[in-house]
N, C-alpha and C. Protein backbone atom coordinates (compact mmCIF):
# COMPACT_ATOMS: atom_id res chain seq x y z
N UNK A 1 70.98 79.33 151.44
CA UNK A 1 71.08 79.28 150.00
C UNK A 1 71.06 80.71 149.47
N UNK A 2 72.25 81.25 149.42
CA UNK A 2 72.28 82.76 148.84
C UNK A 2 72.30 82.93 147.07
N UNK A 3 71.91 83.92 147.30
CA UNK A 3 71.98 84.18 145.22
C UNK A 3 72.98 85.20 145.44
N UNK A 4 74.54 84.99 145.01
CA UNK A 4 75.13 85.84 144.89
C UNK A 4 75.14 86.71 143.42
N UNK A 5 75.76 87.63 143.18
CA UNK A 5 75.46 88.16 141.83
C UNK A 5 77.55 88.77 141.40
N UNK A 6 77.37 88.62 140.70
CA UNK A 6 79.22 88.33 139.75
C UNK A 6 78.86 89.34 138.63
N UNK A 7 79.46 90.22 138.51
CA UNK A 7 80.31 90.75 137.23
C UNK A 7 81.13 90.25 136.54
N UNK A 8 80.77 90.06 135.25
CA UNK A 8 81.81 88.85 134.48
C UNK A 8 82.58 90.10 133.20
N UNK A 9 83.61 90.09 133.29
CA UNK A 9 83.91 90.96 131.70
C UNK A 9 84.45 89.86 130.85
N UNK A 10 84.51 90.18 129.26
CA UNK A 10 84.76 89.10 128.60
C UNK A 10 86.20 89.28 128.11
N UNK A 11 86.70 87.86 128.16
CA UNK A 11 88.20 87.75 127.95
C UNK A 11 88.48 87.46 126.43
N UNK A 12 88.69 88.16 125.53
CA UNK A 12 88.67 87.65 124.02
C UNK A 12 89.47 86.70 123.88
N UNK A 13 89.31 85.50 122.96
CA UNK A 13 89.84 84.75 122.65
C UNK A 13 91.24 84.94 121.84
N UNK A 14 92.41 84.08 122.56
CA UNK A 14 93.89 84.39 121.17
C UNK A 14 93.95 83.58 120.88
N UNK A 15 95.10 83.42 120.06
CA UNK A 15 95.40 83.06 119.13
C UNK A 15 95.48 80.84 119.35
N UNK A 16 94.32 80.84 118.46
CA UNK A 16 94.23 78.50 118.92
C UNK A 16 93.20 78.79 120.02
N UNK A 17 92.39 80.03 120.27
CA UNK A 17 90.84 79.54 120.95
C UNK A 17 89.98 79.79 120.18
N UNK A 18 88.98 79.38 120.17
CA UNK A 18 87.64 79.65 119.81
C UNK A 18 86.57 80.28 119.98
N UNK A 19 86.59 79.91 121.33
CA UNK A 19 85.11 80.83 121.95
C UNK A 19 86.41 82.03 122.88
N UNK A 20 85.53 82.74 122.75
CA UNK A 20 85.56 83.58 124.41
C UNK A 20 85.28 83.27 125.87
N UNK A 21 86.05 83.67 126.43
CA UNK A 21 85.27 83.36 128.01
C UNK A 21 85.26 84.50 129.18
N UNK A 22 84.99 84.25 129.70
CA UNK A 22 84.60 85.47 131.06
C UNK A 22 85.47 85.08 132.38
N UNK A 23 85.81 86.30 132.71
CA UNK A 23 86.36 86.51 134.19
C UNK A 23 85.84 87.25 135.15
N UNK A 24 85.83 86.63 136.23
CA UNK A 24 85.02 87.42 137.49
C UNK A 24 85.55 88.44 138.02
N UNK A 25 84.89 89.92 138.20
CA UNK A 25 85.57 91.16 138.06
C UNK A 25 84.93 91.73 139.77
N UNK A 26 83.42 91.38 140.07
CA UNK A 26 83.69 92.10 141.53
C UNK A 26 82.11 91.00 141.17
N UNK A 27 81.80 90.97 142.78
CA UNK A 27 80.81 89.58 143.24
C UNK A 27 80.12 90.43 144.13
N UNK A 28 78.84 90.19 144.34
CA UNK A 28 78.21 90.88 145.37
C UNK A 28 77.18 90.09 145.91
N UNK A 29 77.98 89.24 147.52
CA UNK A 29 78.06 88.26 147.79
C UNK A 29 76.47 88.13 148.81
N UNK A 30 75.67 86.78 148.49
CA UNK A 30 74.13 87.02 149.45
C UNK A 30 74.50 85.78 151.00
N UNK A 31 75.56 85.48 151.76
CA UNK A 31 75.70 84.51 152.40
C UNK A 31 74.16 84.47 153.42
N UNK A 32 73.66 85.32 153.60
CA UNK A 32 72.67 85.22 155.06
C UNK A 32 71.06 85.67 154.02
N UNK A 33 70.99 85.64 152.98
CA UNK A 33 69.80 85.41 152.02
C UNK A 33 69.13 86.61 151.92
N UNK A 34 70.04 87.73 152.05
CA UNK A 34 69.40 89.33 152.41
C UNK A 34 68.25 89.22 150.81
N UNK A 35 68.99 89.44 149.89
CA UNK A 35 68.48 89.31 148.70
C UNK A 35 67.10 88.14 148.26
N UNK A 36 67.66 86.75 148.47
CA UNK A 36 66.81 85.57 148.39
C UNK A 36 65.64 86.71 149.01
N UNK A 37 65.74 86.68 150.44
CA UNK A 37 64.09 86.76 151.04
C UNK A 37 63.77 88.39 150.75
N UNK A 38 64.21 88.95 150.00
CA UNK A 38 63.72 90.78 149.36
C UNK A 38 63.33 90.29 148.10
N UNK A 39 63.69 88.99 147.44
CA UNK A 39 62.97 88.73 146.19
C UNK A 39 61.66 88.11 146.62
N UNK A 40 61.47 87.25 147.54
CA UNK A 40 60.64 86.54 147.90
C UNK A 40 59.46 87.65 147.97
N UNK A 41 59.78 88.81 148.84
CA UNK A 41 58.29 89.22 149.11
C UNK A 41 57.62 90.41 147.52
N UNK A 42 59.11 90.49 146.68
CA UNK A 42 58.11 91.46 145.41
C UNK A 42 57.99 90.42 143.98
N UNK A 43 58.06 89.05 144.38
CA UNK A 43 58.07 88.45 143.55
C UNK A 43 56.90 88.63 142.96
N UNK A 44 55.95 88.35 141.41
CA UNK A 44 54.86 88.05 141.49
C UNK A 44 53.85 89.20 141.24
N UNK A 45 54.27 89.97 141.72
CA UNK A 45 53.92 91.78 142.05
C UNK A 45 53.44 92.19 140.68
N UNK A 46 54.22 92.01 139.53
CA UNK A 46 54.15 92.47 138.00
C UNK A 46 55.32 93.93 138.16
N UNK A 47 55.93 94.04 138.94
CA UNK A 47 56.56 95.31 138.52
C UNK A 47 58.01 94.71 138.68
N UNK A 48 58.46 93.28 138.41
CA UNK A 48 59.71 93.06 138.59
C UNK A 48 60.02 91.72 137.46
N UNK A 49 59.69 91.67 136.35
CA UNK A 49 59.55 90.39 135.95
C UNK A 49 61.30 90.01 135.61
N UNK A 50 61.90 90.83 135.35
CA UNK A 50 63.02 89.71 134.82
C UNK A 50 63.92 89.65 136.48
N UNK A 51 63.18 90.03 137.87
CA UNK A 51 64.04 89.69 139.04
C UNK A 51 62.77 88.39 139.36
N UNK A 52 61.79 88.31 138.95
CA UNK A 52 60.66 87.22 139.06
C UNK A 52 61.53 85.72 138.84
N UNK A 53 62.55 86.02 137.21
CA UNK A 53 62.38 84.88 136.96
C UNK A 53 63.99 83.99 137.77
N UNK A 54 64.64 84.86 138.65
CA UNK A 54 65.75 84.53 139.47
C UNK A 54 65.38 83.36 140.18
N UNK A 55 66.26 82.56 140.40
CA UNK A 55 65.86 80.94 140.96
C UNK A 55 67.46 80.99 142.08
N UNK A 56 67.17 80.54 143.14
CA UNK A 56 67.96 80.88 144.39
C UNK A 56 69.13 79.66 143.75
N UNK A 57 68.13 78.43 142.85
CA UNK A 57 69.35 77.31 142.92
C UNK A 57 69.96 77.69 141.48
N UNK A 58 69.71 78.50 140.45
CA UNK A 58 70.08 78.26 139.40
C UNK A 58 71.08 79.57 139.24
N UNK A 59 70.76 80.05 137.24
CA UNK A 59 71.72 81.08 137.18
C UNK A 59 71.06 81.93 136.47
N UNK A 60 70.86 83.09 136.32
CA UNK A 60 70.44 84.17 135.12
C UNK A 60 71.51 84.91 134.92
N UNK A 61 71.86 84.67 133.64
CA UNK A 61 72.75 86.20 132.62
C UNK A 61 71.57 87.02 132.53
N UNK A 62 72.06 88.69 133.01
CA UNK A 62 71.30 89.44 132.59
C UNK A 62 72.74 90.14 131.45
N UNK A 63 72.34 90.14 130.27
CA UNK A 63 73.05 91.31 129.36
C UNK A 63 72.82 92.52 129.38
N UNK A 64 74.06 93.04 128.90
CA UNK A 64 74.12 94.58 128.43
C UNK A 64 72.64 94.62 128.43
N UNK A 65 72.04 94.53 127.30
CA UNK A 65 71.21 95.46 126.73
C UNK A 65 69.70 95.45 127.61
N UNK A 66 69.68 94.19 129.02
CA UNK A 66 68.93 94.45 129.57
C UNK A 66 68.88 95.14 131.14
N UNK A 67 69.63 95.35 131.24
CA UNK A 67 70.26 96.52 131.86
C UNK A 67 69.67 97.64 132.68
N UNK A 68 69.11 98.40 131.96
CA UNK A 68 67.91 99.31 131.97
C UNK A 68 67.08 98.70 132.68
N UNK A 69 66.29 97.26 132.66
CA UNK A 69 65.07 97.44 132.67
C UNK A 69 65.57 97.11 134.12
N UNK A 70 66.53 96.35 134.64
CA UNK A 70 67.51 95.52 135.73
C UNK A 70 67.25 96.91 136.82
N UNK A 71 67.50 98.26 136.03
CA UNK A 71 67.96 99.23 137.17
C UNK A 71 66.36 99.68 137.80
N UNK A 72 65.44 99.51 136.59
CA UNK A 72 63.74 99.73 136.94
C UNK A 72 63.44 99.35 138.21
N UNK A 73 63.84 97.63 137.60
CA UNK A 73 63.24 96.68 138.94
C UNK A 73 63.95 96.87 140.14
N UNK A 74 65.25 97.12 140.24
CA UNK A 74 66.28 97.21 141.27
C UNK A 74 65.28 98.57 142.49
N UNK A 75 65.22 99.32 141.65
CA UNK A 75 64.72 100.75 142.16
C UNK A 75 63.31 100.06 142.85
N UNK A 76 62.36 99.33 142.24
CA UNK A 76 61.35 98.36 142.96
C UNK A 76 61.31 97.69 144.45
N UNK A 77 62.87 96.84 144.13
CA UNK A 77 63.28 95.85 145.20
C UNK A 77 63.90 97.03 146.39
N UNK A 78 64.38 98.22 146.14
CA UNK A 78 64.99 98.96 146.81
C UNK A 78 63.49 99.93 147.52
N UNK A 79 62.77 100.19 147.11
CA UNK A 79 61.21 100.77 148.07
C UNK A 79 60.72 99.46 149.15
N UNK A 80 60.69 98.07 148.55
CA UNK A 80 60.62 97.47 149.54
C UNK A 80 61.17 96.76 150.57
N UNK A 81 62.65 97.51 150.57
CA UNK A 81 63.94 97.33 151.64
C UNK A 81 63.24 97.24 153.16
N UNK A 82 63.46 96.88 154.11
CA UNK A 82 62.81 96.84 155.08
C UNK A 82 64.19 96.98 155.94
N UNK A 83 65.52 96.89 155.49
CA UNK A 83 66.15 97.07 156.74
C UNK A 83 67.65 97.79 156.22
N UNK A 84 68.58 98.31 156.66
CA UNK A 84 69.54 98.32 156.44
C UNK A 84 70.78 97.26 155.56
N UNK A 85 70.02 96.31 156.32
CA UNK A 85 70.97 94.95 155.13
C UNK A 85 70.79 95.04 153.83
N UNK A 86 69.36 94.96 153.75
CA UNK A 86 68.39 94.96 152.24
C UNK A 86 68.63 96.31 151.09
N UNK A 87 68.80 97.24 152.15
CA UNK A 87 68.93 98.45 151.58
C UNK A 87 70.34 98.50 151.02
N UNK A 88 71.30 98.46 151.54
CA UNK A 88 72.71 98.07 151.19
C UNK A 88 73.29 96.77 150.09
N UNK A 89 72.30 95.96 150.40
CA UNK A 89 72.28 95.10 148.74
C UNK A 89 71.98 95.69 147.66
N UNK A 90 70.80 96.25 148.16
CA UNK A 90 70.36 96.65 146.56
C UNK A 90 71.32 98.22 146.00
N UNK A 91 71.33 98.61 146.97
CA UNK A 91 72.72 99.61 146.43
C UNK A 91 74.02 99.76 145.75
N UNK A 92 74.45 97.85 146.24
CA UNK A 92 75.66 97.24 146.11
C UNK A 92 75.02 96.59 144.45
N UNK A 93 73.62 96.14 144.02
CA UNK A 93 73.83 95.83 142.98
C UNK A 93 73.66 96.86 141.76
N UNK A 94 72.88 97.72 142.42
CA UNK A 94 72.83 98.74 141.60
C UNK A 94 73.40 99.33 140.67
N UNK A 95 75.18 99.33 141.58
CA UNK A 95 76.52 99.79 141.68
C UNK A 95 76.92 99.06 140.17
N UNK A 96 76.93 97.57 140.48
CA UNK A 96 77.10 96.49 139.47
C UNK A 96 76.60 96.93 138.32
N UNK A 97 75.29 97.12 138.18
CA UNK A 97 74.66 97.41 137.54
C UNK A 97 74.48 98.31 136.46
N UNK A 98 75.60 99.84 136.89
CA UNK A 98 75.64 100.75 136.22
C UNK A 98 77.03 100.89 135.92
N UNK A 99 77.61 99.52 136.58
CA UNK A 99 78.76 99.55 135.47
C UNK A 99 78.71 98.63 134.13
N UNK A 100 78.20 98.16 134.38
CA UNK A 100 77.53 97.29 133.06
C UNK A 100 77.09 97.92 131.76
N UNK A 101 76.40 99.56 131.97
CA UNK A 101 76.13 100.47 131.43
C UNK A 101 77.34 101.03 131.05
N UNK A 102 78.35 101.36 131.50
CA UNK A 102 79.72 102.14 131.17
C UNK A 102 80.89 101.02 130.76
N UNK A 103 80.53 99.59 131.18
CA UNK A 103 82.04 98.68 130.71
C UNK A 103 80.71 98.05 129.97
N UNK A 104 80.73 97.66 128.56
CA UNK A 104 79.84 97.21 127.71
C UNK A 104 81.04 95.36 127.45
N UNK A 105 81.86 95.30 127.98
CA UNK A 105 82.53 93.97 127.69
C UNK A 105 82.19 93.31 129.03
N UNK A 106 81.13 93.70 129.71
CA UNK A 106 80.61 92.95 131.21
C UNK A 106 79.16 92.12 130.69
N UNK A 107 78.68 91.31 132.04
CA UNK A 107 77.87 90.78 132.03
C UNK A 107 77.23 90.54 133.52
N UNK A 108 76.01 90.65 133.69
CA UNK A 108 75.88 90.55 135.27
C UNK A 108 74.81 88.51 135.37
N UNK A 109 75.71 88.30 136.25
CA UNK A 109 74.75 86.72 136.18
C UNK A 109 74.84 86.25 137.76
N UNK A 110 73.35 86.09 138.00
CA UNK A 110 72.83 85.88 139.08
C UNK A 110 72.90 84.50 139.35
N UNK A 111 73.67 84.47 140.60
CA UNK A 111 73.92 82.81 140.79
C UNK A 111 73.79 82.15 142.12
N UNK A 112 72.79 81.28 142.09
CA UNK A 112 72.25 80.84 143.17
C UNK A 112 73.76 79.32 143.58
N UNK A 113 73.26 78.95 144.70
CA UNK A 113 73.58 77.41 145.26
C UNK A 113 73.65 76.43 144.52
């Protein structure tokens, strides 16, 4: 049960739509649970709360504007890397992460099984 994580940018609505919707722009894929079990062990901790509230089966939008605090905790989950795999995730979301900061029509949403 991986939590993959998706970059979404938003597709404005034309002309006879209503809402807006999102397209998937680059995925940064968890098949073997590198991520799942690097959340597991700083869960709880107090120095990671909005990666606390990630659910392996569900989904979190993190927005623009929380962003910042995303790169805090990231930098957290990345001290307690224990291997090369782990270390390379969190690099790979990082990546995500700070484009979110520079493309402001993105969205990062964490998506479990």
């Amino acid at each position: 049960m991986g939590l993959d994580v998706v970059l979404y940018r938003l597709v404005h609505p034309g002309p006879g739509r209503r809402r807006p919707s999102y397209s998937s722009v680059q995925v940064v894929a968890d098949p073997r649970d590198v991520l799942v079990d690097l959340l597991a062990r700083v869960r709880g901790g107090g120095r990671t709360p909005l990666l606390d509230r990630l659910d392996p089966g569900g989904e979190l939008v993190v927005a623009v504007g929380q962003v910042p605090q995303l790169l805090a905790e990231l930098r957290c989950l990345g001290e307690a890397a224990g291997n090369p795999a782990e270390v390379e995730q969190v690099r790979r979301l990082v990546g995500l992460a700070r484009r979110c900061l520079r493309d402001h029509d993105v969205q990062l949403r964490f998506e479990g099984d």
